[in-house]
N, C-alpha and C. Protein backbone atom coordinates (compact mmCIF):
# COMPACT_ATOMS: atom_id res chain seq x y z
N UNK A 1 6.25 -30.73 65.52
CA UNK A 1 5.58 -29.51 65.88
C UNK A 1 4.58 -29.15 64.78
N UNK A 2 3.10 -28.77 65.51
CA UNK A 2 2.36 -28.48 64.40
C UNK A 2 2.68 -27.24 63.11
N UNK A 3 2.57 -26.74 62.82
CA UNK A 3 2.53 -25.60 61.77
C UNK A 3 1.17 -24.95 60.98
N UNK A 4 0.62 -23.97 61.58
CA UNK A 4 -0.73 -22.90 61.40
C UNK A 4 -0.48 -23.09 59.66
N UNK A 5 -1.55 -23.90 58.27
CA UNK A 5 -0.95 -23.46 57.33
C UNK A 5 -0.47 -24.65 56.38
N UNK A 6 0.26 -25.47 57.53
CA UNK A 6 0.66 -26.93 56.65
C UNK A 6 -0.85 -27.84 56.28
N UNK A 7 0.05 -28.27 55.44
CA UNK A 7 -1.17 -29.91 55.28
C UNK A 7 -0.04 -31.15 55.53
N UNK A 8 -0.59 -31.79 56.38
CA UNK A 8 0.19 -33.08 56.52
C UNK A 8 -0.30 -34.64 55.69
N UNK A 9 0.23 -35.03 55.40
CA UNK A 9 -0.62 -36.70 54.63
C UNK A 9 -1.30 -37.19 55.83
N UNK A 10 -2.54 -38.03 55.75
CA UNK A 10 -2.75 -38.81 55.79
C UNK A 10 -2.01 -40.13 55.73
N UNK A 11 -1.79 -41.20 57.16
CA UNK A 11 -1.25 -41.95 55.65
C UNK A 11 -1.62 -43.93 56.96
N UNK A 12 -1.21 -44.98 56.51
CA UNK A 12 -2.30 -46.52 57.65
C UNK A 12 -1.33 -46.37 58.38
N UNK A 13 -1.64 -46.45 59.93
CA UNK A 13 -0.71 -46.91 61.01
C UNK A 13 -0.59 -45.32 61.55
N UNK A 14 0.20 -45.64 62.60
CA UNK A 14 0.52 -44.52 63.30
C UNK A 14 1.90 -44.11 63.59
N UNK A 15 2.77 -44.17 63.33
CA UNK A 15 4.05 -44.49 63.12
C UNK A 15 4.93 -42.58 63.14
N UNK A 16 6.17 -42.97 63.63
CA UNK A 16 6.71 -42.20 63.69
C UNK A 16 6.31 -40.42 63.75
N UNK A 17 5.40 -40.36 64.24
CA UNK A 17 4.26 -39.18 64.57
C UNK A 17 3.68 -38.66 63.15
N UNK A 18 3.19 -39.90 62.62
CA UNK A 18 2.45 -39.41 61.56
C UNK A 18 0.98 -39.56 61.87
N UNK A 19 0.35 -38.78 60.95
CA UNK A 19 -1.50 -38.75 61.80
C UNK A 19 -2.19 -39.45 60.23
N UNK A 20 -2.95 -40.11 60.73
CA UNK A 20 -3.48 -41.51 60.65
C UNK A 20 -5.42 -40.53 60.73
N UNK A 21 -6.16 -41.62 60.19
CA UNK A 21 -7.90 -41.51 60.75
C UNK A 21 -8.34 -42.95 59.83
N UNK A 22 -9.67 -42.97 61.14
CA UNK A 22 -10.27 -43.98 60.39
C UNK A 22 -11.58 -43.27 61.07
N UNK A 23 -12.97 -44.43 60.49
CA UNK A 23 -14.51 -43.64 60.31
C UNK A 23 -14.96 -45.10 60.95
N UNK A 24 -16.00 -44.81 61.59
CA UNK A 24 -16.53 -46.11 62.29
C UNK A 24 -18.36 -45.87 61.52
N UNK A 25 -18.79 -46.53 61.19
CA UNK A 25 -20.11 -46.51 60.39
C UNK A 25 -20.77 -47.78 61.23
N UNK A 26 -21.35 -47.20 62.96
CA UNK A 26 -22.05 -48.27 63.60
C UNK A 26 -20.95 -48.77 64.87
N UNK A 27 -21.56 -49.56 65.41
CA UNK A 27 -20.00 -50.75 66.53
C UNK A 27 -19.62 -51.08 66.19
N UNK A 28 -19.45 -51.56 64.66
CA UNK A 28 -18.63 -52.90 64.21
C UNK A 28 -17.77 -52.91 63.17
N UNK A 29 -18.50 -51.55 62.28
CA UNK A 29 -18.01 -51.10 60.59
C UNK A 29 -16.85 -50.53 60.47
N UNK A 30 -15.68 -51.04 61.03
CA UNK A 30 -14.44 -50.09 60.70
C UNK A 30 -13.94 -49.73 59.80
N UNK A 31 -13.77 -48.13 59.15
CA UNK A 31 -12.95 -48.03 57.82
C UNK A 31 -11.83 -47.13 58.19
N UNK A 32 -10.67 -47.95 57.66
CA UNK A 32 -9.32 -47.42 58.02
C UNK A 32 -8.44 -46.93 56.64
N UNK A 33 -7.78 -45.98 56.70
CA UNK A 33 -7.05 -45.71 55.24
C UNK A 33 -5.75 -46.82 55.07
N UNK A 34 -5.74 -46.88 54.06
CA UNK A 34 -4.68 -48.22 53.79
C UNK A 34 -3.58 -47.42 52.60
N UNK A 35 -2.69 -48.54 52.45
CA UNK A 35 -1.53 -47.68 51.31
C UNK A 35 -2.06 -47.39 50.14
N UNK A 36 -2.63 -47.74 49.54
CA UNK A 36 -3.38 -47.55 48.52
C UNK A 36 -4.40 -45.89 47.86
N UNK A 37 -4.94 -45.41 49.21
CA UNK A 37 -5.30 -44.58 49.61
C UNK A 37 -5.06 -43.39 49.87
N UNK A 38 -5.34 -42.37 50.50
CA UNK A 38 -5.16 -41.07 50.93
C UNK A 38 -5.81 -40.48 51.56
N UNK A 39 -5.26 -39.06 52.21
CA UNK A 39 -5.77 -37.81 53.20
C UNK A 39 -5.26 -36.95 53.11
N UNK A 40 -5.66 -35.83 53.45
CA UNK A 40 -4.37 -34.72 54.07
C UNK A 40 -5.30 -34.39 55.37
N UNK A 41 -4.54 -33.48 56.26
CA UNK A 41 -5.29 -32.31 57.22
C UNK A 41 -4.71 -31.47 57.09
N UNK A 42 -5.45 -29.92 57.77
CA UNK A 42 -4.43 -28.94 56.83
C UNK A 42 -4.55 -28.23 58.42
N UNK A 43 -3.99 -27.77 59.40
CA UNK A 43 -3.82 -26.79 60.66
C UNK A 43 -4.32 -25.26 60.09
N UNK A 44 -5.63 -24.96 60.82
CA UNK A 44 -5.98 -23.87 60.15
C UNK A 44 -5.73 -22.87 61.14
N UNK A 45 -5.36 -22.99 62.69
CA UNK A 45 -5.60 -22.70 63.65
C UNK A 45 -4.93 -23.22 64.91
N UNK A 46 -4.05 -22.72 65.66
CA UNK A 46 -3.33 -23.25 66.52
C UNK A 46 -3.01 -22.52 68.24
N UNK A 47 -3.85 -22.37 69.16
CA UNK A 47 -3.40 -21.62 70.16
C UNK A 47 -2.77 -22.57 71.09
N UNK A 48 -1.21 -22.32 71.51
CA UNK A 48 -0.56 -22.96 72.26
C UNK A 48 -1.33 -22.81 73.31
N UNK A 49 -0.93 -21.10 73.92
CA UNK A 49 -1.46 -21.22 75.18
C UNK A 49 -3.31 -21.35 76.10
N UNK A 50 -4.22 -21.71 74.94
CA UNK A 50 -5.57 -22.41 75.23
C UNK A 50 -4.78 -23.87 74.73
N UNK A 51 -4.02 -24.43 73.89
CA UNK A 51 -4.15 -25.90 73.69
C UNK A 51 -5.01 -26.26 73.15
N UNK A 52 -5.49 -25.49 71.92
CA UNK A 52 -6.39 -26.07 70.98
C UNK A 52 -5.78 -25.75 69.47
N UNK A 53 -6.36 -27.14 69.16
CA UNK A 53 -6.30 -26.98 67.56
C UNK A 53 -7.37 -27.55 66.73
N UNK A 54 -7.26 -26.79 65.60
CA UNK A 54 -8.39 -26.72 64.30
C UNK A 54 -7.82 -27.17 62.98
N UNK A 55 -8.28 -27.18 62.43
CA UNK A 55 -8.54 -27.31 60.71
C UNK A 55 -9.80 -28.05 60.11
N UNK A 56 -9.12 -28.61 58.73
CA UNK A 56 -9.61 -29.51 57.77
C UNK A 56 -9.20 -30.72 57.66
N UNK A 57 -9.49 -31.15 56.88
CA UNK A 57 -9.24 -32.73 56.49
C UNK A 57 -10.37 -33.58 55.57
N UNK A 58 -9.63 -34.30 54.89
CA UNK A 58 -10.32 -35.49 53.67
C UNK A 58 -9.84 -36.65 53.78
N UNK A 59 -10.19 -37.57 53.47
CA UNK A 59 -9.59 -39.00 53.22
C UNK A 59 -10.72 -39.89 52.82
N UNK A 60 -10.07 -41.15 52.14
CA UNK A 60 -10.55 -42.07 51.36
C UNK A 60 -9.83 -43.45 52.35
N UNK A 61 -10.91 -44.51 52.69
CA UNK A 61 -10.65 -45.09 53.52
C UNK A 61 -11.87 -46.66 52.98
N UNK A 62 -11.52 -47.87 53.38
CA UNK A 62 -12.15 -49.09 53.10
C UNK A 62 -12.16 -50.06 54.74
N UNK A 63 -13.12 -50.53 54.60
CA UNK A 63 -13.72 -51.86 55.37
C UNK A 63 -12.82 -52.92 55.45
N UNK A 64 -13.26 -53.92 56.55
CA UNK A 64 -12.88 -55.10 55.90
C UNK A 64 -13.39 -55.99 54.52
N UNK A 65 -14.28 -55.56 54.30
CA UNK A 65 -14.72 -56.19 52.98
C UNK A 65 -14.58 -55.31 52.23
N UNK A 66 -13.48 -54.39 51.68
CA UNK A 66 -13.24 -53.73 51.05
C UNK A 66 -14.40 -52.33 50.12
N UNK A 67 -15.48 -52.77 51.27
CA UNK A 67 -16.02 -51.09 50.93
C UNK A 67 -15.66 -49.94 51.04
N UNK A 68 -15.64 -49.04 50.41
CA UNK A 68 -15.03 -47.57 50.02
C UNK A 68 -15.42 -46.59 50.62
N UNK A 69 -14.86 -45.47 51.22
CA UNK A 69 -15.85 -44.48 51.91
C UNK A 69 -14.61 -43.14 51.68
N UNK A 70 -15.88 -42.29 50.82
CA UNK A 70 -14.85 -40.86 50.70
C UNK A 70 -15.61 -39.90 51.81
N UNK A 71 -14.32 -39.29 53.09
CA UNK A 71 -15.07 -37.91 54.08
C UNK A 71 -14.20 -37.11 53.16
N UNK A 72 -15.15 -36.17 52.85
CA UNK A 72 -14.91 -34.78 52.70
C UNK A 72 -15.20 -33.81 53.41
N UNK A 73 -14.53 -32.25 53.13
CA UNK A 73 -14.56 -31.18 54.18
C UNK A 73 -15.20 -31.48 55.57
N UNK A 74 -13.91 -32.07 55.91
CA UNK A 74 -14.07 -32.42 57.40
C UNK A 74 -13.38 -31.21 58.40
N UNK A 75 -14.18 -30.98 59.02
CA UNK A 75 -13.92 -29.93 60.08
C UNK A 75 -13.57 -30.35 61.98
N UNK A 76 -12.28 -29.90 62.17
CA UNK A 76 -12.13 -30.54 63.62
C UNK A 76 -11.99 -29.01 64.42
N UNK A 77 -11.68 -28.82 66.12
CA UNK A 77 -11.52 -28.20 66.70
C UNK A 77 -11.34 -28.35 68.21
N UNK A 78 -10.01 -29.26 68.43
CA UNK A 78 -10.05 -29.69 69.83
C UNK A 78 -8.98 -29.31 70.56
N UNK A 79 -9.40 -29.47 72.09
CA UNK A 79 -8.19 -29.30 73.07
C UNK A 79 -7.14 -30.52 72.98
N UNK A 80 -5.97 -30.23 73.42
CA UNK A 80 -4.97 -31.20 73.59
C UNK A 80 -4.18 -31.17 74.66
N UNK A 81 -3.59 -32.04 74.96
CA UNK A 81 -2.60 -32.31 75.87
C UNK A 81 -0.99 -32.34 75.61
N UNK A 82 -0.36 -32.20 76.14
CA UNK A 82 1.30 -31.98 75.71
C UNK A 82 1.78 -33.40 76.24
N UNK A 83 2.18 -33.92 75.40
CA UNK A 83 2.77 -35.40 75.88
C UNK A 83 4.14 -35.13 76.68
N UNK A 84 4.58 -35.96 77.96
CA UNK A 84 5.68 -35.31 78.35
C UNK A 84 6.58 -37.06 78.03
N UNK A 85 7.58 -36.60 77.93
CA UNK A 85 8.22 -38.50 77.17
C UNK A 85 9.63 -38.48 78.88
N UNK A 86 9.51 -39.95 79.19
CA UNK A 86 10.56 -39.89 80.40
C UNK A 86 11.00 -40.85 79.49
N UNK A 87 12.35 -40.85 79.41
CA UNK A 87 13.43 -42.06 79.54
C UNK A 87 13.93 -42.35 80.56
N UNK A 88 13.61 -43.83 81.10
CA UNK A 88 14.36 -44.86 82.20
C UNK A 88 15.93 -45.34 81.83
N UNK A 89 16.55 -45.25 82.43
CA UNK A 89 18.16 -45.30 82.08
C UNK A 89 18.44 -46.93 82.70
């Protein structure tokens, strides 16, 4: 559950509902954060019932050829969807 206030890590992969970013520089230039690395995002803003959320966010992220790329004061503000999870028995 989000929290209006927290900062969450950054952190490679997507795993166990952790939030992850990468930066695309072109079609082809992928930069993804790796262990080495870092982020946070911070929830500045949360309306359940519109289904939007806001904040910040930073991270430090590399290429495949190990070029470097720092985003700073990054600003988001989007709608979302509520995931609904079925288990098949």
């Amino acid at each position: 559950m989000l929290e209006v206030g927290k900062t969450y890590d950054l952190v490679p992969g997507n795993t166990d509902g952790s939030a992850t970013a990468d930066y695309m520089a072109g079609k082809e230039d992928k930069y993804t954060i790796i262990s080495s690395l870092r982020g946070e995002l911070t929830i500045t803003n949360l309306d359940e019932q519109e289904k939007t959320v806001g904040g910040t966010f930073w991270y430090d992220a590399v290429n495949a050829e190990g070029s470097k790329v720092e985003i700073r004061e990054g600003r988001f503000n989007v709608s979302y969807l509520e995931r609904i999870w079925f288990n098949r028995w």
